[in-house]
PDB file of N, CA and C in Angstrom:
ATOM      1  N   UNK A   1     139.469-100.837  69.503  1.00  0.00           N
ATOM      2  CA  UNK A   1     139.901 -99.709  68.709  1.00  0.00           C
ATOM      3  C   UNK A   1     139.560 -98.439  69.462  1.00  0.00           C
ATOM      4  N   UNK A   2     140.590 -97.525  69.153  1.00  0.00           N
ATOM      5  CA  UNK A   2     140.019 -96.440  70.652  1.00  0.00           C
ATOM      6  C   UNK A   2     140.393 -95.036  69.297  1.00  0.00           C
ATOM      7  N   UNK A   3     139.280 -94.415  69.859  1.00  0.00           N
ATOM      8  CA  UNK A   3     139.550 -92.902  68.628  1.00  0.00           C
ATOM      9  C   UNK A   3     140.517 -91.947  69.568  1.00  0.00           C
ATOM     10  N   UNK A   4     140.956 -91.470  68.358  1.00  0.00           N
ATOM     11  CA  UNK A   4     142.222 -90.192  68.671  1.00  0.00           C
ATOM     12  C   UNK A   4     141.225 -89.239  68.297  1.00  0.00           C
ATOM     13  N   UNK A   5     142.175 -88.242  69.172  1.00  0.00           N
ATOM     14  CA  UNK A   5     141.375 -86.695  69.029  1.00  0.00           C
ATOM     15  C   UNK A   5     142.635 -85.899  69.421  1.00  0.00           C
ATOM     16  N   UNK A   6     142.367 -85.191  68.588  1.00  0.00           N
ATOM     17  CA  UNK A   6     143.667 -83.669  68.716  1.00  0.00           C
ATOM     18  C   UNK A   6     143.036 -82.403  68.415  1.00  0.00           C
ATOM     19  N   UNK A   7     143.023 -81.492  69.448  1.00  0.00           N
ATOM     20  CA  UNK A   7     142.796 -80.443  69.507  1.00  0.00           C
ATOM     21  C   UNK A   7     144.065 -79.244  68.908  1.00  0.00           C
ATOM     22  N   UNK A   8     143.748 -78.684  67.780  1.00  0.00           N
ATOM     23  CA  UNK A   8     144.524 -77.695  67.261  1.00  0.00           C
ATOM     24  C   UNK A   8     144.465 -76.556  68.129  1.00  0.00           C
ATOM     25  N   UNK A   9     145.540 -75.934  68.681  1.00  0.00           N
ATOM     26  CA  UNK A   9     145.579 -75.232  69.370  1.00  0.00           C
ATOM     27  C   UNK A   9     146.421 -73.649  68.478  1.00  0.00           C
ATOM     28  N   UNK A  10     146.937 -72.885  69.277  1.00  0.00           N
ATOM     29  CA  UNK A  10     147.615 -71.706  69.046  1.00  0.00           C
ATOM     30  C   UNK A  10     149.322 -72.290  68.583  1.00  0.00           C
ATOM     31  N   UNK A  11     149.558 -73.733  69.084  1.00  0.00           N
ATOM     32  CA  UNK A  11     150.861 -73.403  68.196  1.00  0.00           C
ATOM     33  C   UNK A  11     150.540 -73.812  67.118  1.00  0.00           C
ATOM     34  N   UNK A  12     149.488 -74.260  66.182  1.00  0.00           N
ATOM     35  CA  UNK A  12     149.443 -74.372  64.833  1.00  0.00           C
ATOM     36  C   UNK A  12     149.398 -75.783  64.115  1.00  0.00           C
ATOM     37  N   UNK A  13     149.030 -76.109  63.169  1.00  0.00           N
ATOM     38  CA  UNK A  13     148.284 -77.002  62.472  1.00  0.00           C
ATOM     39  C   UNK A  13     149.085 -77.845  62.307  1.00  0.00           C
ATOM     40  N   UNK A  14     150.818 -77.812  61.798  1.00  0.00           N
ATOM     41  CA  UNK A  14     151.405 -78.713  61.618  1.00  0.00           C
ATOM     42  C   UNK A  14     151.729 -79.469  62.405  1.00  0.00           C
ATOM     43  N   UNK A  15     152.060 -78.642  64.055  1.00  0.00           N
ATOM     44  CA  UNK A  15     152.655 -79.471  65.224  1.00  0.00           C
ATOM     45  C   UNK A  15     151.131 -80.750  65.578  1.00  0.00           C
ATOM     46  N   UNK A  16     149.848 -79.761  65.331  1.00  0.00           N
ATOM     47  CA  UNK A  16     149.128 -80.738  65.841  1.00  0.00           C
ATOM     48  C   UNK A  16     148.905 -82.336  64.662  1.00  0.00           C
ATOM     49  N   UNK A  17     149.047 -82.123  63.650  1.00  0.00           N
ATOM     50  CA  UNK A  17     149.205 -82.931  62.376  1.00  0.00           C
ATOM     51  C   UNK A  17     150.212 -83.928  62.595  1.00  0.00           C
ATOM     52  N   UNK A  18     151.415 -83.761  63.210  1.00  0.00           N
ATOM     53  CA  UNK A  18     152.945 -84.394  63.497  1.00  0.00           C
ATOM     54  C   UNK A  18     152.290 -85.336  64.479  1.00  0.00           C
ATOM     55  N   UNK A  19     151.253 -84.430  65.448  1.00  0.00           N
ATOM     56  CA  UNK A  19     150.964 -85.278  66.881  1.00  0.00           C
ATOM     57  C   UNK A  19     149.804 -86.605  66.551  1.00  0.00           C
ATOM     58  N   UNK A  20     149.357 -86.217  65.845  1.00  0.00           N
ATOM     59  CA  UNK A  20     148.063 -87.547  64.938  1.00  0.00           C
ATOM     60  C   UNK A  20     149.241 -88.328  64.352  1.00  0.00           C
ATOM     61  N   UNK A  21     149.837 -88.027  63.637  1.00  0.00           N
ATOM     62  CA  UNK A  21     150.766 -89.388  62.909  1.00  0.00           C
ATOM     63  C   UNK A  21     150.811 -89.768  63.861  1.00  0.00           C
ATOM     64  N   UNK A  22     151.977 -89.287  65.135  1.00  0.00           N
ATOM     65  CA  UNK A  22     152.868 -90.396  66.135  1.00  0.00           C
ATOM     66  C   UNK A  22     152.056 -91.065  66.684  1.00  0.00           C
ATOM     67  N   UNK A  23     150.342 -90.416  66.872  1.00  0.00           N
ATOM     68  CA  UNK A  23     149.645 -91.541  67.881  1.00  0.00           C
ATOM     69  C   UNK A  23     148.900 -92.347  67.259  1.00  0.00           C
ATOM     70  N   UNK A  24     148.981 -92.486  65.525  1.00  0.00           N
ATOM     71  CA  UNK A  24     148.578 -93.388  64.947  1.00  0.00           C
ATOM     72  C   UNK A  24     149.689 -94.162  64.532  1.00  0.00           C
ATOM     73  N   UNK A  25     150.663 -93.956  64.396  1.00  0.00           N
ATOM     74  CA  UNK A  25     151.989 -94.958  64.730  1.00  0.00           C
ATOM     75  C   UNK A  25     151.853 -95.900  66.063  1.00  0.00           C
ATOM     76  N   UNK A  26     151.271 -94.687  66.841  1.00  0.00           N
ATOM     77  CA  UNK A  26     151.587 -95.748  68.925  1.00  0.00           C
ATOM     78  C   UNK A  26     150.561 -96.953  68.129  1.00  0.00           C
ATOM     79  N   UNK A  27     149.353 -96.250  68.108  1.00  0.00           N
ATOM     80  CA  UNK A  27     148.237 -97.548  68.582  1.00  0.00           C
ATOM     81  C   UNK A  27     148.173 -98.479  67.026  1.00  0.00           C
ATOM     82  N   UNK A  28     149.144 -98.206  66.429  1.00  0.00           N
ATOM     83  CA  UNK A  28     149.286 -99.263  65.257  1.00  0.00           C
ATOM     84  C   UNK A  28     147.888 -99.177  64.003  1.00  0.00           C
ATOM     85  N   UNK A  29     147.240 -97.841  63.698  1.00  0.00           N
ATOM     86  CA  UNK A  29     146.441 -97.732  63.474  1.00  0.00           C
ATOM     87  C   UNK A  29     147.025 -98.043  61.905  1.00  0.00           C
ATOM     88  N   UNK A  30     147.887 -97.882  61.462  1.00  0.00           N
ATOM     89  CA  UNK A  30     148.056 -97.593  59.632  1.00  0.00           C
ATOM     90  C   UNK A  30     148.313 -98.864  59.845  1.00  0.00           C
ATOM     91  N   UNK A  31     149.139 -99.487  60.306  1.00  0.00           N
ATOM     92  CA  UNK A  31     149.484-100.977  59.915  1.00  0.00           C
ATOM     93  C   UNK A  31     148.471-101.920  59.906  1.00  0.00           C
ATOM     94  N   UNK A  32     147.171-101.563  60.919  1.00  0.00           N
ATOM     95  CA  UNK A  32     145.745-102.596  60.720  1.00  0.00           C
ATOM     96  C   UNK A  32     145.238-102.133  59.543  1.00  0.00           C
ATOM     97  N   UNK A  33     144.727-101.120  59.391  1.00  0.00           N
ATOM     98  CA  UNK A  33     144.509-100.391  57.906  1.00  0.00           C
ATOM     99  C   UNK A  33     145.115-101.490  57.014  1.00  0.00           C
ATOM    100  N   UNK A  34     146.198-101.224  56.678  1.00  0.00           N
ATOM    101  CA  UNK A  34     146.782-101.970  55.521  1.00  0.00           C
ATOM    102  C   UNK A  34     146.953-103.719  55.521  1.00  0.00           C
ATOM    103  N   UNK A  35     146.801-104.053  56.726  1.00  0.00           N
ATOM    104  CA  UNK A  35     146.590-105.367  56.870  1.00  0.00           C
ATOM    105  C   UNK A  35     144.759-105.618  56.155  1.00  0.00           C
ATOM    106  N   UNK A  36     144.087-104.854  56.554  1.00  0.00           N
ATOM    107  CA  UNK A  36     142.672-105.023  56.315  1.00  0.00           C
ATOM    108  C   UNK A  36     142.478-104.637  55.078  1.00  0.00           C
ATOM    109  N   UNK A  37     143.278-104.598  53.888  1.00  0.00           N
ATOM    110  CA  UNK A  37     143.231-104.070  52.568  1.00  0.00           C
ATOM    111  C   UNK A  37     142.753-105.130  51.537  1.00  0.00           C
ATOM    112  N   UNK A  38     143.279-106.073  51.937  1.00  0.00           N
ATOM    113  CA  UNK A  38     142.636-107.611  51.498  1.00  0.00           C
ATOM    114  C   UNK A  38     142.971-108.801  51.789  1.00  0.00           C
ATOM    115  N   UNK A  39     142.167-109.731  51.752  1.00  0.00           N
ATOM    116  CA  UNK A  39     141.675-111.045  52.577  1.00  0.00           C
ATOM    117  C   UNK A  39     143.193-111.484  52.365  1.00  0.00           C
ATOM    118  N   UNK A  40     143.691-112.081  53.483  1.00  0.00           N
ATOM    119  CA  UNK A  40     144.649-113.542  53.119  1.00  0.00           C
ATOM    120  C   UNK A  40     144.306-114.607  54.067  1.00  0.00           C
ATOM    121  N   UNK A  41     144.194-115.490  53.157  1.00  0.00           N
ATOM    122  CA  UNK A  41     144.125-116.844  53.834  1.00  0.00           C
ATOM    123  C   UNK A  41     144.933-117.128  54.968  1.00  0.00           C
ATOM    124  N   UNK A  42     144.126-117.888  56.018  1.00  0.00           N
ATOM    125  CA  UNK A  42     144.915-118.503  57.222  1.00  0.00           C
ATOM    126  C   UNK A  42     146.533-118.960  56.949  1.00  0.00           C
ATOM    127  N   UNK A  43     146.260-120.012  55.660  1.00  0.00           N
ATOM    128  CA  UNK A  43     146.930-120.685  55.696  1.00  0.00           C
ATOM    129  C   UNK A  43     148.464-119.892  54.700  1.00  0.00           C
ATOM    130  N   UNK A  44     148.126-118.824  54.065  1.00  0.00           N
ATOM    131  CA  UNK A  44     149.271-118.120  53.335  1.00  0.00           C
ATOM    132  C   UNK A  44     149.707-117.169  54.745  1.00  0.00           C
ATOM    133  N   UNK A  45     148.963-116.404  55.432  1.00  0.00           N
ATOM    134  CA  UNK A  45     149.296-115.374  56.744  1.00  0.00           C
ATOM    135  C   UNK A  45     150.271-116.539  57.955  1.00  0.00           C
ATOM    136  N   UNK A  46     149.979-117.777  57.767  1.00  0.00           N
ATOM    137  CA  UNK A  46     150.728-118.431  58.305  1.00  0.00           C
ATOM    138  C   UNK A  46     152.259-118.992  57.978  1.00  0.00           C
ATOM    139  N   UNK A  47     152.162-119.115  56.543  1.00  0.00           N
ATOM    140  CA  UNK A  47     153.538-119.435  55.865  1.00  0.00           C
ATOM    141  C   UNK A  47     154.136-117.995  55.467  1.00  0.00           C
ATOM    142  N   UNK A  48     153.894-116.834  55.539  1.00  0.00           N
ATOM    143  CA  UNK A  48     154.236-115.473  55.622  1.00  0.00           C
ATOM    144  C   UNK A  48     155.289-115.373  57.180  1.00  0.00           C
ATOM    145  N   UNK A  49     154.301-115.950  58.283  1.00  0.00           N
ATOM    146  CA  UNK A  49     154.953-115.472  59.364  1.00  0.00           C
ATOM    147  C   UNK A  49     156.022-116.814  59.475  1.00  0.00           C
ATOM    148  N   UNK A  50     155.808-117.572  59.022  1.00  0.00           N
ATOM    149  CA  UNK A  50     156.923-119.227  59.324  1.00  0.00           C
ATOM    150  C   UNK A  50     158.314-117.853  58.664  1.00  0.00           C
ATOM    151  N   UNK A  51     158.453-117.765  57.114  1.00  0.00           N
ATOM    152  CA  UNK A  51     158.894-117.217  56.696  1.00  0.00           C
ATOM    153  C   UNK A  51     159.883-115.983  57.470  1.00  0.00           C
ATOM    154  N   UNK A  52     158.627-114.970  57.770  1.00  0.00           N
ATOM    155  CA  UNK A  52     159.281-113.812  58.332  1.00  0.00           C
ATOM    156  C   UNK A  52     160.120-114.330  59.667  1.00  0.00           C
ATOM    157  N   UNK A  53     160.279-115.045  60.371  1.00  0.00           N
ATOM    158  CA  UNK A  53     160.907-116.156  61.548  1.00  0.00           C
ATOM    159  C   UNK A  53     161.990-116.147  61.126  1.00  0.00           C
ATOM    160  N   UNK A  54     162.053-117.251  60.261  1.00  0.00           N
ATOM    161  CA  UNK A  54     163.273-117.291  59.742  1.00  0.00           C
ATOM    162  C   UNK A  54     163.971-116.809  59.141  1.00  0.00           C
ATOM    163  N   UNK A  55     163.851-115.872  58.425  1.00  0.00           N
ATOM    164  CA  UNK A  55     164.362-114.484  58.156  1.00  0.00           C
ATOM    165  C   UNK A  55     165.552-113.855  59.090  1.00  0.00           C
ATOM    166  N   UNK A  56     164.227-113.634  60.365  1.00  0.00           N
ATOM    167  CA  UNK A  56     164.853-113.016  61.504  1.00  0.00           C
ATOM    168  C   UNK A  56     165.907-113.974  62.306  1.00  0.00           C
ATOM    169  N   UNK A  57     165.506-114.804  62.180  1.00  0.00           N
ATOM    170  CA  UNK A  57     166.934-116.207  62.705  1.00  0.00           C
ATOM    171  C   UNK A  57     168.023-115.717  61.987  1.00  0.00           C
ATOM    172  N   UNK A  58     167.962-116.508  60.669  1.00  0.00           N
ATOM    173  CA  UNK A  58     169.114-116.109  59.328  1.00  0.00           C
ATOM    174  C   UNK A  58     169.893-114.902  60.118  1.00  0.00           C
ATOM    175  N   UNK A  59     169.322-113.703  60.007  1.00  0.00           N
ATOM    176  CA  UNK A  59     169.514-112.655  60.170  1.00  0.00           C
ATOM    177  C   UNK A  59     170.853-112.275  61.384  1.00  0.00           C
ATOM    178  N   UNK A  60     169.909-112.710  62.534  1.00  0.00           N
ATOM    179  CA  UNK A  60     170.222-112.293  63.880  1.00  0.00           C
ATOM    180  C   UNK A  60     171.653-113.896  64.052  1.00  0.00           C
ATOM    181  N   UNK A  61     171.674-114.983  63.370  1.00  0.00           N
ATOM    182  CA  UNK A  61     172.899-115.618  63.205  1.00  0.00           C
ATOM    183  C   UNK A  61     174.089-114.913  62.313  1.00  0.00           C
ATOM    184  N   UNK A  62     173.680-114.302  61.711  1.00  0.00           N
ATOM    185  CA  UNK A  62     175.209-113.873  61.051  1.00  0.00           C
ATOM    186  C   UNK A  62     175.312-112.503  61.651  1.00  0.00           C
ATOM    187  N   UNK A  63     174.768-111.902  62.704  1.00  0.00           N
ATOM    188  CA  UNK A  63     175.290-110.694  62.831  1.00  0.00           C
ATOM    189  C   UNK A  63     175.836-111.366  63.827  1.00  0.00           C
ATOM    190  N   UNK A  64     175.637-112.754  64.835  1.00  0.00           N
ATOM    191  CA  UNK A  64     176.747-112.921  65.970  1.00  0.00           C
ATOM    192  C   UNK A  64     177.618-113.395  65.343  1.00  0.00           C
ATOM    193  N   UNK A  65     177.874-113.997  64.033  1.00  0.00           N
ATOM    194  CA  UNK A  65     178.857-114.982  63.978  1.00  0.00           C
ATOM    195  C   UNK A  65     179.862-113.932  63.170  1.00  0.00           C
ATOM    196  N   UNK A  66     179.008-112.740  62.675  1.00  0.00           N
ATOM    197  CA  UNK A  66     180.558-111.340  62.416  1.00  0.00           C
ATOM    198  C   UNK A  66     180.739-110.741  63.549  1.00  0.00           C
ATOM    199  N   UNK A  67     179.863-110.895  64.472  1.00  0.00           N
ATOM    200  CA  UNK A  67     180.642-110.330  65.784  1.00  0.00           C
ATOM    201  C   UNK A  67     181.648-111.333  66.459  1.00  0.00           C
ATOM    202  N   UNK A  68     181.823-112.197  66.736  1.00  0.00           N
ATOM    203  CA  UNK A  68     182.358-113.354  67.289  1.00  0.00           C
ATOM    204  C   UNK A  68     183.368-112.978  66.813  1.00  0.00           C
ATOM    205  N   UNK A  69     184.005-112.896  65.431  1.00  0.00           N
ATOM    206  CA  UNK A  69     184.766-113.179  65.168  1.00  0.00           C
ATOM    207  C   UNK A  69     185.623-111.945  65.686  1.00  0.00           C
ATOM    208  N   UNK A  70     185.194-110.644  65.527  1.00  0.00           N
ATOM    209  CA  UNK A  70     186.184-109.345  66.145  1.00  0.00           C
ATOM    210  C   UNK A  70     186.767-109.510  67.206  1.00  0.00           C
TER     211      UNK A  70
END
């Protein structure tokens, strides 16, 4: 885990505020946050991601098979 630091400078509070989101977006800082909100079992975090897989299969098959067809 590595700390951010932003120095507010002369252009002002919001630009430096904009610049903390994006680099807590880069290093994935809100999404561990909210993962760490409460416990899930091995075995549910595992049938979550089986899940989210196939999802993305499902998914990524019917957008070739409406492209194919054009």
């Amino acid at each position: 885990m590595q700390n951010i630091y932003i120095t507010v400078d002369d252009r002002g509070v919001e630009r430096s505020l904009r610049k903390f989101k994006r680099m807590c977006d880069t290093y994935g800082i809100v999404k561990l946050y909210r993962s760490r909100q409460e416990y899930k079992k091995p075995s549910i975090m595992a049938k979550e991601k089986r899940e989210a897989a196939e999802k993305r299969r499902r998914k990524t098959s019917v957008k070739s098979r409406t492209r194919s067809k054009i």
